[in-house]
PDB file of N, CA and C in Angstrom:
ATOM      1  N   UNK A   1      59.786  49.264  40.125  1.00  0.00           N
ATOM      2  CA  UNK A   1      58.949  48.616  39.106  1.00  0.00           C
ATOM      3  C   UNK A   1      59.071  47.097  39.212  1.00  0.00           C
ATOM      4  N   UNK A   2      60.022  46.736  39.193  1.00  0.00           N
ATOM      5  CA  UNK A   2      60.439  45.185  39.724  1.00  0.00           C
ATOM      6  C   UNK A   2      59.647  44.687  40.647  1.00  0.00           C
ATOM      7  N   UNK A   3      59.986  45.584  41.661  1.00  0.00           N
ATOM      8  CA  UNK A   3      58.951  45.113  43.179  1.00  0.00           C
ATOM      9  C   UNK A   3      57.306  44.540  43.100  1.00  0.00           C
ATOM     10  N   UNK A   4      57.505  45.667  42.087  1.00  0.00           N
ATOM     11  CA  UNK A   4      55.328  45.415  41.913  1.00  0.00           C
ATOM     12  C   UNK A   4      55.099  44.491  40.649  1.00  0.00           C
ATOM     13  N   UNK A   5      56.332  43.807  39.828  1.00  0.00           N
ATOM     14  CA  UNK A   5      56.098  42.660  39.103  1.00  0.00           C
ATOM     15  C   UNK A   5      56.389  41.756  40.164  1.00  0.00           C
ATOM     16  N   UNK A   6      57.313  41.249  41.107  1.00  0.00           N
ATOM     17  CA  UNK A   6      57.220  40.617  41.699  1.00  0.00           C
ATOM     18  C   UNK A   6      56.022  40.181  42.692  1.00  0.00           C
ATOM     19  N   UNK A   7      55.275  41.274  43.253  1.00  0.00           N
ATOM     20  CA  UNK A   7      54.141  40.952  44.250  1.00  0.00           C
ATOM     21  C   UNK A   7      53.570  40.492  43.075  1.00  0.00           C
ATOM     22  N   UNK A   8      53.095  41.362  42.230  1.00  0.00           N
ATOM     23  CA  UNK A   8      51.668  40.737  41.073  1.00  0.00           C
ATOM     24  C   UNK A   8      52.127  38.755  40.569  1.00  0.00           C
ATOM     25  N   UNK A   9      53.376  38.763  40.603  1.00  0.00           N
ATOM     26  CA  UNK A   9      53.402  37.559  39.915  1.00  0.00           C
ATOM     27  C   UNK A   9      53.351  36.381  41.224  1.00  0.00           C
ATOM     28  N   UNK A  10      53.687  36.315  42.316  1.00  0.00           N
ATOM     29  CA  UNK A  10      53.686  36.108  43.634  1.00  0.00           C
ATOM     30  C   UNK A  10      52.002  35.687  43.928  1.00  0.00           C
ATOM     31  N   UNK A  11      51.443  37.234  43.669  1.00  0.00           N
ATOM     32  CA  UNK A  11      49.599  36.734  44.734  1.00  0.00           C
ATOM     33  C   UNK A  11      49.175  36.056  43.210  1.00  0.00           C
ATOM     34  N   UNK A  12      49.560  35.940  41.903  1.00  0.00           N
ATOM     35  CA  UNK A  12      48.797  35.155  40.645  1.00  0.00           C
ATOM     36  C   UNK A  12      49.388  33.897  40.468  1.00  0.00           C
ATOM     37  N   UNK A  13      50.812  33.730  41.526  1.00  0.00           N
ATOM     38  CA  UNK A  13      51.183  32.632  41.382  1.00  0.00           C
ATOM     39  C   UNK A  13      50.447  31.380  42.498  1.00  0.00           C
ATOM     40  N   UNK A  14      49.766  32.440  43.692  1.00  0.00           N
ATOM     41  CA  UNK A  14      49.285  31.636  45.211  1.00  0.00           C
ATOM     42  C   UNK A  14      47.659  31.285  44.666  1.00  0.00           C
ATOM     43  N   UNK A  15      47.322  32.277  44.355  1.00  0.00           N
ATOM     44  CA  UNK A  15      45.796  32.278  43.181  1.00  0.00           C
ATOM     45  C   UNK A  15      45.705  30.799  42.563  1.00  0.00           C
ATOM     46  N   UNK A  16      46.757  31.122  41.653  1.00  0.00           N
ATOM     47  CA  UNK A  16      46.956  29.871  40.878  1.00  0.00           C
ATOM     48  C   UNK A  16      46.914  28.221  41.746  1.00  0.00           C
ATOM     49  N   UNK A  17      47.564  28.343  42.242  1.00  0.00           N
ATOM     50  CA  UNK A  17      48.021  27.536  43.283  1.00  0.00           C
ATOM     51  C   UNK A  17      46.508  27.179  43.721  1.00  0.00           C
ATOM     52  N   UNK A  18      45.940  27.962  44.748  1.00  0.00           N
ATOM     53  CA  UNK A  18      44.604  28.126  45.418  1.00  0.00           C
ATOM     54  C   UNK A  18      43.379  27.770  44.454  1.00  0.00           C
ATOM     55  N   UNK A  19      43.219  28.192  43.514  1.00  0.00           N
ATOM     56  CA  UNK A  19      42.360  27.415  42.169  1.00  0.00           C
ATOM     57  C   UNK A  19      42.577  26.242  41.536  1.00  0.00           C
ATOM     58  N   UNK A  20      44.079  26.003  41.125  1.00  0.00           N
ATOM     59  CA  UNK A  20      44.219  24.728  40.302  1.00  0.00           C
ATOM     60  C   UNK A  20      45.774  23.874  41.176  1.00  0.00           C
ATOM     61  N   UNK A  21      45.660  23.276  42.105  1.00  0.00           N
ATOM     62  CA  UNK A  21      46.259  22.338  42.576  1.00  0.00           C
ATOM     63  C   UNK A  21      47.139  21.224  41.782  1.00  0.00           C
ATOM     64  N   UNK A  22      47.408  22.095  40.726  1.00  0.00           N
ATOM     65  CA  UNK A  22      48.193  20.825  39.505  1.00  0.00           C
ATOM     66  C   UNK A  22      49.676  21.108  39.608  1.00  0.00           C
ATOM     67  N   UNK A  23      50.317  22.049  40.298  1.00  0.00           N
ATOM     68  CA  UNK A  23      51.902  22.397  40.187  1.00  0.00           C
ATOM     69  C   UNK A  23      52.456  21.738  41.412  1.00  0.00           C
TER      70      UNK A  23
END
């Protein structure tokens, strides 16, 4: 269960990243 919070928070963290260039 860990594992698949980690990917989900991982590809919403690169997303993030990839959309808003502010971090």
């Amino acid at each position: 269960m860990s594992e698949k919070l980690e990917s989900i928070a991982k590809s919403l963290t690169i997303r993030a990243e990839k959309e808003a260039p502010w971090l």
